[in-house]
Protein backbone atom coordinates (compact mmCIF):
# COMPACT_ATOMS: atom_id res chain seq x y z
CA UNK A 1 -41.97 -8.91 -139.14
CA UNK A 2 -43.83 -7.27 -141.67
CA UNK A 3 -42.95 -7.54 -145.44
CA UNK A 4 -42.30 -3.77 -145.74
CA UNK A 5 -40.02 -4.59 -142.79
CA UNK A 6 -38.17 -7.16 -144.83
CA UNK A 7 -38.01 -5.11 -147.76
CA UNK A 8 -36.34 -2.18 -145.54
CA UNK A 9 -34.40 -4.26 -144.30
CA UNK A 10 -33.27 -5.81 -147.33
CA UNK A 11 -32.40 -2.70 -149.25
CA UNK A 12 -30.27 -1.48 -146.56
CA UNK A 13 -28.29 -4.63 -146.99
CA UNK A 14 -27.80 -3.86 -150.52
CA UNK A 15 -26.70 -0.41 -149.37
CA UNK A 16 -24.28 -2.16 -147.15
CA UNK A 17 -22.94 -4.28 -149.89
CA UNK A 18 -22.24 -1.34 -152.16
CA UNK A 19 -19.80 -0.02 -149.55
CA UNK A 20 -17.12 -3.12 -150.08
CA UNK A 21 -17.87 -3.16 -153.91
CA UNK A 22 -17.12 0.09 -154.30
CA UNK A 23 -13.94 -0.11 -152.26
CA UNK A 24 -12.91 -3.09 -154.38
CA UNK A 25 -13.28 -1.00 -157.41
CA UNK A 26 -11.12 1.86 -155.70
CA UNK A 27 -8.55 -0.65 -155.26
CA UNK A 28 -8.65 -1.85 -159.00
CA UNK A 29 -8.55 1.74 -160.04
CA UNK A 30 -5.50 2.23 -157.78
CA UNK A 31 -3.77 -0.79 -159.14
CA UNK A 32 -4.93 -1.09 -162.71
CA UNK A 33 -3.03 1.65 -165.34
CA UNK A 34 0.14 1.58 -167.60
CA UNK A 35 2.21 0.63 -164.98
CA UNK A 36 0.86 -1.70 -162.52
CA UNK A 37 0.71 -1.37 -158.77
CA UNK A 38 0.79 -3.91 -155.92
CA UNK A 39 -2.40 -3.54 -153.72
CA UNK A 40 0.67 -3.61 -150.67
CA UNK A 41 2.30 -0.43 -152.48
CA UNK A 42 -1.23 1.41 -153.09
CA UNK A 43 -1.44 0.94 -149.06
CA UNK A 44 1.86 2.28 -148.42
CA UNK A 45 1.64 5.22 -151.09
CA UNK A 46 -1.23 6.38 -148.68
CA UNK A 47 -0.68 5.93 -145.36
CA UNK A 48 3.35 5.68 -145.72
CA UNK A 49 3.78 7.69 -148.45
CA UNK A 50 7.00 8.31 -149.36
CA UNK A 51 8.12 11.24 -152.16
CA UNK A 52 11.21 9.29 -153.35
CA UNK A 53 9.29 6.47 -154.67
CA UNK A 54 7.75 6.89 -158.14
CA UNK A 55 4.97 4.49 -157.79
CA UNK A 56 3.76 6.71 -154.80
CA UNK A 57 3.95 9.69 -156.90
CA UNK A 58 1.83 8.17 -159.19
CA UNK A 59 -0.52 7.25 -156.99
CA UNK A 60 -0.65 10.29 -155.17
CA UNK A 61 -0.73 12.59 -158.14
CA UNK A 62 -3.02 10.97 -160.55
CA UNK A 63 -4.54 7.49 -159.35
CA UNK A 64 -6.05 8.34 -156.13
CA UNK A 65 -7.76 11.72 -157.85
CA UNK A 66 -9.09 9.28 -160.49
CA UNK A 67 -10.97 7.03 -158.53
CA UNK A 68 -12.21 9.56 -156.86
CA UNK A 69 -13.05 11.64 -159.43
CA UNK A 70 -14.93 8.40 -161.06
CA UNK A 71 -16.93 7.20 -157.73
CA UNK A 72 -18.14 11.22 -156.92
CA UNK A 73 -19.13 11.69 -160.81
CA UNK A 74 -20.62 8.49 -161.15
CA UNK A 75 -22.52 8.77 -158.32
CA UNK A 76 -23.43 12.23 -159.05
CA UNK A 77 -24.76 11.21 -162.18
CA UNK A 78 -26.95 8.07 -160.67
CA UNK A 79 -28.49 10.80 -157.91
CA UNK A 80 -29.20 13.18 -160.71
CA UNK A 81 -30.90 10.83 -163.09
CA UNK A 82 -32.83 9.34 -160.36
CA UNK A 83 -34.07 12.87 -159.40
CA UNK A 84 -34.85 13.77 -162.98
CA UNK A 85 -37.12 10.80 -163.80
CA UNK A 86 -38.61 11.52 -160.41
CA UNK A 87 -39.83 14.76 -160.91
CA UNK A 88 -40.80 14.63 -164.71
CA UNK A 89 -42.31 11.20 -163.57
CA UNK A 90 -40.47 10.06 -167.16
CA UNK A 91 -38.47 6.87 -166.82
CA UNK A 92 -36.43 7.66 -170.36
CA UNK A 93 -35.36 11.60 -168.07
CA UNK A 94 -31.43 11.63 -167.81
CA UNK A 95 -29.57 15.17 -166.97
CA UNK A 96 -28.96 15.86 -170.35
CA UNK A 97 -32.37 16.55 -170.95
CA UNK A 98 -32.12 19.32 -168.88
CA UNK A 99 -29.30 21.42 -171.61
CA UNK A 100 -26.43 20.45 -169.35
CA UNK A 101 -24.12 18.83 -170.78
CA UNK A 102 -24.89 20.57 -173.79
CA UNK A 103 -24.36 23.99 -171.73
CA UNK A 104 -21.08 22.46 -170.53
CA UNK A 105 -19.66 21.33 -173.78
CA UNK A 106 -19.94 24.65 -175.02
CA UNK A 107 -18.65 26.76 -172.58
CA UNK A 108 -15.65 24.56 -171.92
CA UNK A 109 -15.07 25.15 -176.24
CA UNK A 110 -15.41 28.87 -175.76
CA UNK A 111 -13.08 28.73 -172.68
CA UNK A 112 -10.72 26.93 -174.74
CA UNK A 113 -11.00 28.73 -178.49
CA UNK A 114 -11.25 32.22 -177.30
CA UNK A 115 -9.86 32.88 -173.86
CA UNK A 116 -6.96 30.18 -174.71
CA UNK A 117 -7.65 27.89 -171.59
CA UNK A 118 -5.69 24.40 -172.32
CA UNK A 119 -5.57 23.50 -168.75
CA UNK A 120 -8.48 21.67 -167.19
CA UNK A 121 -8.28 23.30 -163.78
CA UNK A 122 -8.69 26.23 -165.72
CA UNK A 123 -11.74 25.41 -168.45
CA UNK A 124 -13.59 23.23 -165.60
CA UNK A 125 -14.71 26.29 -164.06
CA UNK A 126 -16.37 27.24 -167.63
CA UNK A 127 -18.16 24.08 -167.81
CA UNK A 128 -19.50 24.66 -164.50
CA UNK A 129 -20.80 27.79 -165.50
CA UNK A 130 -22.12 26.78 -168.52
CA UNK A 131 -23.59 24.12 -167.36
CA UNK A 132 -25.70 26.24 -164.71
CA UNK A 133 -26.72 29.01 -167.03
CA UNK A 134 -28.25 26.10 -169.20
CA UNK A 135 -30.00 24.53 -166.35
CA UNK A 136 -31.20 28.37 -165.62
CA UNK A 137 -32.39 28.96 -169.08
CA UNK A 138 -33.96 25.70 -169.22
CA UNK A 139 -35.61 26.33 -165.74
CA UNK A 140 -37.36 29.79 -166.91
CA UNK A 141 -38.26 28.55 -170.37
CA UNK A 142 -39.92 25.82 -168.75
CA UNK A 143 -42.19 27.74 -166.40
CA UNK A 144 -45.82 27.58 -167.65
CA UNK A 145 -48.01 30.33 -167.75
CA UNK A 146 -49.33 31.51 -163.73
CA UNK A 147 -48.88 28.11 -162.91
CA UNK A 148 -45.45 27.52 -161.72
CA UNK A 149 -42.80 25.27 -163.54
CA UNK A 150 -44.37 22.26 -165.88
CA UNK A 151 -41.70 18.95 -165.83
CA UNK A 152 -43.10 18.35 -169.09
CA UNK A 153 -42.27 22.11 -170.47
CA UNK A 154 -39.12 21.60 -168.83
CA UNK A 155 -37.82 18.58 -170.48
CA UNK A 156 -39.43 19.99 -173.90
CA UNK A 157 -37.30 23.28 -173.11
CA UNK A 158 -33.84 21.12 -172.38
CA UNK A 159 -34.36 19.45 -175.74
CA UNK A 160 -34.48 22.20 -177.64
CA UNK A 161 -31.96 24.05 -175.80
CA UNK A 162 -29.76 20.73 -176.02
CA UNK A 163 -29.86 21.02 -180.18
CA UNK A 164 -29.01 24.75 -180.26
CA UNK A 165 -26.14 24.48 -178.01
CA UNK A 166 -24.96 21.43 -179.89
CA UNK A 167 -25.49 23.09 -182.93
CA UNK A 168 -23.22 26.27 -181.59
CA UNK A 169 -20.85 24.12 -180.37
CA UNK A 170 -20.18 22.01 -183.36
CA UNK A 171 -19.50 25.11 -185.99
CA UNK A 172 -17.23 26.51 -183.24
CA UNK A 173 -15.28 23.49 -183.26
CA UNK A 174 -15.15 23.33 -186.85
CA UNK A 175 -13.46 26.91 -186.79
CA UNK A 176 -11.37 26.74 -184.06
CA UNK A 177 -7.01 25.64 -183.82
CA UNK A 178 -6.63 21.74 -183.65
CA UNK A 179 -5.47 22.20 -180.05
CA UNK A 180 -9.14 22.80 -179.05
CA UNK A 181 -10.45 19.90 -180.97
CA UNK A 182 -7.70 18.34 -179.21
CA UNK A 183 -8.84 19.71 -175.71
CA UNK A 184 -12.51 18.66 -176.54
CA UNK A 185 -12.01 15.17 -178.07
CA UNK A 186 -10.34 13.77 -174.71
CA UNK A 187 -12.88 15.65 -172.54
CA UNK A 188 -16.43 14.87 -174.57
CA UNK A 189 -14.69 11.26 -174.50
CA UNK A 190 -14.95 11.02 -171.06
CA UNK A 191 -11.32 10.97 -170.32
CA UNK A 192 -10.79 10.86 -166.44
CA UNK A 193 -6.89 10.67 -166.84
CA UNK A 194 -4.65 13.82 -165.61
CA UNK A 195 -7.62 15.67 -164.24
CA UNK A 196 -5.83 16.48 -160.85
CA UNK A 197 -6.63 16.81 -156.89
CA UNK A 198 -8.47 19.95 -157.53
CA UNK A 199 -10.60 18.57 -160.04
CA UNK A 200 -11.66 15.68 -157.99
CA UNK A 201 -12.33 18.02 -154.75
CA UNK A 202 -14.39 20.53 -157.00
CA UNK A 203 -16.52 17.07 -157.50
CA UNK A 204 -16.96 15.64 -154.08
CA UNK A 205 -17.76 19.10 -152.88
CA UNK A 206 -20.64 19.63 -155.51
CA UNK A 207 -21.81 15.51 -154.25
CA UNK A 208 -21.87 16.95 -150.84
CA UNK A 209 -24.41 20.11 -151.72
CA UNK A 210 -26.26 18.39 -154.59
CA UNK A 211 -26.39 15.00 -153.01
CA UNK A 212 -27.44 16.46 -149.68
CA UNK A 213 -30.28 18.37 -151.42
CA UNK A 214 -31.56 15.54 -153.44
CA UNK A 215 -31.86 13.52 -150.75
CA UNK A 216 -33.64 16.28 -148.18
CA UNK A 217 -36.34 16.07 -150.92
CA UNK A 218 -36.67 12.36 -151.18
CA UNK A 219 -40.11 12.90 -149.12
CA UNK A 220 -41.34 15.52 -150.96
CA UNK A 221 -40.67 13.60 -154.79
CA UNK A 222 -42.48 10.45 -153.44
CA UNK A 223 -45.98 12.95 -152.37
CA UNK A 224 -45.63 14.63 -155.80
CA UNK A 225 -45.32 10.87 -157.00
CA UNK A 226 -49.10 10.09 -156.41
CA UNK A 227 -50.15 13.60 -158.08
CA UNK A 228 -49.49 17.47 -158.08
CA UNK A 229 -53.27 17.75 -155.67
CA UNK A 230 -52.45 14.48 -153.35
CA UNK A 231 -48.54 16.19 -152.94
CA UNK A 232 -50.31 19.78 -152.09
CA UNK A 233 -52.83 18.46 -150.16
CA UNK A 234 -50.04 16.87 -148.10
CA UNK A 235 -48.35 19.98 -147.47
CA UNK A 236 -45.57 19.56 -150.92
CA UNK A 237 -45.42 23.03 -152.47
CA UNK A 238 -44.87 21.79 -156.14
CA UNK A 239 -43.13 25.03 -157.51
CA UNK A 240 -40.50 24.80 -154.89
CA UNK A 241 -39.88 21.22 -155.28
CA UNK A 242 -38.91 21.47 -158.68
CA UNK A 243 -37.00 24.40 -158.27
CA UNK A 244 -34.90 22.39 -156.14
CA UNK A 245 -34.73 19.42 -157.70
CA UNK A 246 -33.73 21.60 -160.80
CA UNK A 247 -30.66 22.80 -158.95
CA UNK A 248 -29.96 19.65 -157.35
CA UNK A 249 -30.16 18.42 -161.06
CA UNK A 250 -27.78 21.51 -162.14
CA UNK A 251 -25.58 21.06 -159.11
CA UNK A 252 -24.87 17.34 -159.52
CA UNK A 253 -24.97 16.93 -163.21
CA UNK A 254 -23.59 20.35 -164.10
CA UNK A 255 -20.40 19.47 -161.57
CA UNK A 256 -20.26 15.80 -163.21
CA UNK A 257 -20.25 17.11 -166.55
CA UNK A 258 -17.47 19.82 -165.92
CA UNK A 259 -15.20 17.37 -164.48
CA UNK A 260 -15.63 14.43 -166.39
CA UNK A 261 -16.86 15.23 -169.90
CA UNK A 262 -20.51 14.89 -171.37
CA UNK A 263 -21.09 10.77 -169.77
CA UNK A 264 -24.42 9.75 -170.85
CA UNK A 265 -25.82 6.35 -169.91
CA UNK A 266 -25.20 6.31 -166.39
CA UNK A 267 -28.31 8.75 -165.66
CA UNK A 268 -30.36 6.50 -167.05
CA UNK A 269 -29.51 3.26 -166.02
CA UNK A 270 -28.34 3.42 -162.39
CA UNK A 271 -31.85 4.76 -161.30
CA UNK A 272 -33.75 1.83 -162.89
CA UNK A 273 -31.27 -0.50 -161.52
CA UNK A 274 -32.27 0.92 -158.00
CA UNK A 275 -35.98 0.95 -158.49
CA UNK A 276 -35.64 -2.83 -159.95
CA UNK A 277 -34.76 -3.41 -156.22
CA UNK A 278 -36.13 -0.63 -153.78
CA UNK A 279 -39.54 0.51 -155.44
CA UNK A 280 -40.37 3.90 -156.21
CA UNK A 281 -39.38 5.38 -152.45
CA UNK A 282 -36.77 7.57 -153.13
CA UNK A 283 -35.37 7.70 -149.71
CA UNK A 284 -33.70 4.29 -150.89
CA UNK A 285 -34.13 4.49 -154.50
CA UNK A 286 -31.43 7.58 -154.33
CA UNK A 287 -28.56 6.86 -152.41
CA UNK A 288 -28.94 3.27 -154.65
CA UNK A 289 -28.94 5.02 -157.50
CA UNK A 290 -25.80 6.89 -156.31
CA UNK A 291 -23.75 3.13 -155.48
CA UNK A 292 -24.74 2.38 -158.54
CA UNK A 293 -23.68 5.40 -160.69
CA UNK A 294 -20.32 4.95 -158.81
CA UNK A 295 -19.51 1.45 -159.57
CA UNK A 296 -20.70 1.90 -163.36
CA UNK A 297 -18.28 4.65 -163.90
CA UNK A 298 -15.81 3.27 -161.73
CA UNK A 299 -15.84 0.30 -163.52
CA UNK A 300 -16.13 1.23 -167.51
CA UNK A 301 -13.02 3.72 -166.16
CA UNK A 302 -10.87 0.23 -165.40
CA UNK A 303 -12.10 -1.27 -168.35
CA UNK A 304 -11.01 1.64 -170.25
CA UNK A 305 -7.46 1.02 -169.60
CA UNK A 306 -7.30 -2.36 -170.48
CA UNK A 307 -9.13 -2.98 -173.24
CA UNK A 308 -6.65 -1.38 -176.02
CA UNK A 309 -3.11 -1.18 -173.96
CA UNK A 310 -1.17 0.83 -173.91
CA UNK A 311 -3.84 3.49 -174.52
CA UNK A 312 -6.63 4.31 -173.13
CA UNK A 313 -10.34 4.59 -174.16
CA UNK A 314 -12.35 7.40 -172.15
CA UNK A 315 -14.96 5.90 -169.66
CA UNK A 316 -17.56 7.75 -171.38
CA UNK A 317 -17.37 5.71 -174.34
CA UNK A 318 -16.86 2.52 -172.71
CA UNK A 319 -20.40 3.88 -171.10
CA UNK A 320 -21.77 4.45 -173.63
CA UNK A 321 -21.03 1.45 -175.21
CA UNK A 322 -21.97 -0.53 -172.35
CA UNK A 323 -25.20 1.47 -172.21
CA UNK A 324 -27.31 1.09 -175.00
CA UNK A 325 -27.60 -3.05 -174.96
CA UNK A 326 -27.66 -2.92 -171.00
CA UNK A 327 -30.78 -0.57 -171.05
CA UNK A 328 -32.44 -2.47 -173.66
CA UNK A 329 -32.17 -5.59 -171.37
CA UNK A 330 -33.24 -3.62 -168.20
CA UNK A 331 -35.98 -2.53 -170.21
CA UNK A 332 -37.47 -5.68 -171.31
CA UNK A 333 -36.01 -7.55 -168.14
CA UNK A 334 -38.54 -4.99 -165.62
CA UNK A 335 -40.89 -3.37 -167.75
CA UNK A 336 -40.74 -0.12 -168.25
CA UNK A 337 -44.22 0.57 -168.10
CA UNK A 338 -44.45 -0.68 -164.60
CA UNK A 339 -41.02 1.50 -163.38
């Protein structure tokens, strides 16, 4: 067998490891919380659920929308980030370079300070929206002259839009009834608890589209990976590839973002992890990345609820916090410059 041969082969082993890891999370997440729950009871609440029994409520009703909520987002965000560095061919790229969750945050505070919206299946449809328009923006500012869309311009353009929006969105805060700061502090923190079944089906739905477009252009990222002439003189129309990848980007992130809060970190990291062990192919780099984004946010979500009982600490900070030292190590551990 050849070594490529072993290497495919060993990456899809990986892949088939993620599968029981992440169901092992999804069982932690079912059982771990205020109130603990027998792995037996998490069983029955699903496949002999019965109304009368409170721990099946709770399952129902919040637990099982959690996990989902946190394996969809997570992985939404590892597909996204992994699609962002490869099209900017930038190994720092994350989706909030691209204004999203910038775009986000501040729709979600005008949804809540001027239209009154306290209810997050009712302000998660702004921070879709915002989140998109962003991406939008970002996409036409970042078109260069007669020649198409520039991933450089484009990540210069979702800076810049990223520190007006912040900007906007901090002085509306500052002016707006404590119930919004309220509103905002649990979501920018990441907070996953309470979001309900429509939340999480909003997310797996958006993973479906943007995940199935990200990975129908695996092919054409790794052609534009050796060079805008190599990729067009293999048939890759550049312009249309990163018009795609931007709305796989605003798709997957901007869904992510709406649902979960602003989680940065995960973007990042769960690509490099990937490429640390595929290569730079993104027909396994991607769906890696995506095991990997799951498990991350997955896991700082169970760690959230048990690091301060009774209360809770949002999974974006336990991210975050998680983040920074992890990507210093990954960073020195693989090289960046060779990633």
């Amino acid at each position: 067998m050849t070594r490529r041969g072993r290497g495919q082969r060993g990456v899809a082993g990986i892949l088939l490891l993620g599968v029981p890891v992440l169901l092992l999370l999804s069982v932690l997440s079912l059982a771990i919380g205020s109130r603990a729950v027998p792995p037996v009871e998490a069983w029955r609440a699903i496949f002999a659920y019965d109304p009368g029994n409170d721990l099946h409520l709770i399952l129902r009703e919040l637990r099982v929308p959690r996990t989902l909520l946190a394996l969809s987002a997570g992985a939404a965000l590892g597909l996204a980030g992994g699609v962002m560095q490869a099209v900017t061919r930038n190994p720092l790229a994350e989706p909030g370079l691209l204004g999203v969750n910038s775009g986000a945050a501040m729709a979600v505070v005008l949804g809540a300070s001027a239209l009154g919206m306290t209810q997050i299946t009712h302000y998660v449809w702004f921070g879709f929206l915002g989140a998109g328009l962003a991406g939008v923006a970002v996409f036409f500012l970042g078109r260069a002259h007669g020649s198409g869309t520039d991933p450089v311009r484009l990540v210069l353009a979702g800076a810049g839009l990223s520190v007006l929006l912040g900007a906007a969105t901090g002085f509306v805060i500052l002016n707006a009834r404590l119930e919004v700061l309220d509103i905002f502090r649990n979501w920018g923190a990441g907070m996953l608890e309470g979001r309900g079944p429509l939340v999480a089906l909003v997310m797996l739905m958006a993973l479906l589209a943007g995940g199935g477009l990200a990975l129908l252009l695996a092919r054409d990222l790794n052609a534009l990976a050796m060079g805008v002439e190599m990729g067009e003189a293999l048939g890759v129309r550049p312009a249309r590839v990163w018009a795609l990848s931007c709305l796989a980007v605003m798709i997957l992130a901007g869904a992510a973002t709406a649902c979960a809060g602003p989680i940065a970190f995960i973007g990042l990291v769960a690509p490099h992890l990937a490429r640390a062990l595929t290569g730079p192919d993104n027909r396994l780099l991607l769906p890696l990345a995506a095991i990997f984004g799951a498990a991350i946010l997955t896991g700082a979500d169970i760690l959230g609820r048990v690091v301060a009982p009774p209360a809770e600490v949002g999974a974006g900070i336990i991210a975050a916090l998680l983040g920074g030292p992890f990507f210093i190590h990954v960073v020195r551990r693989f090289r960046l410059a060779q990633l």
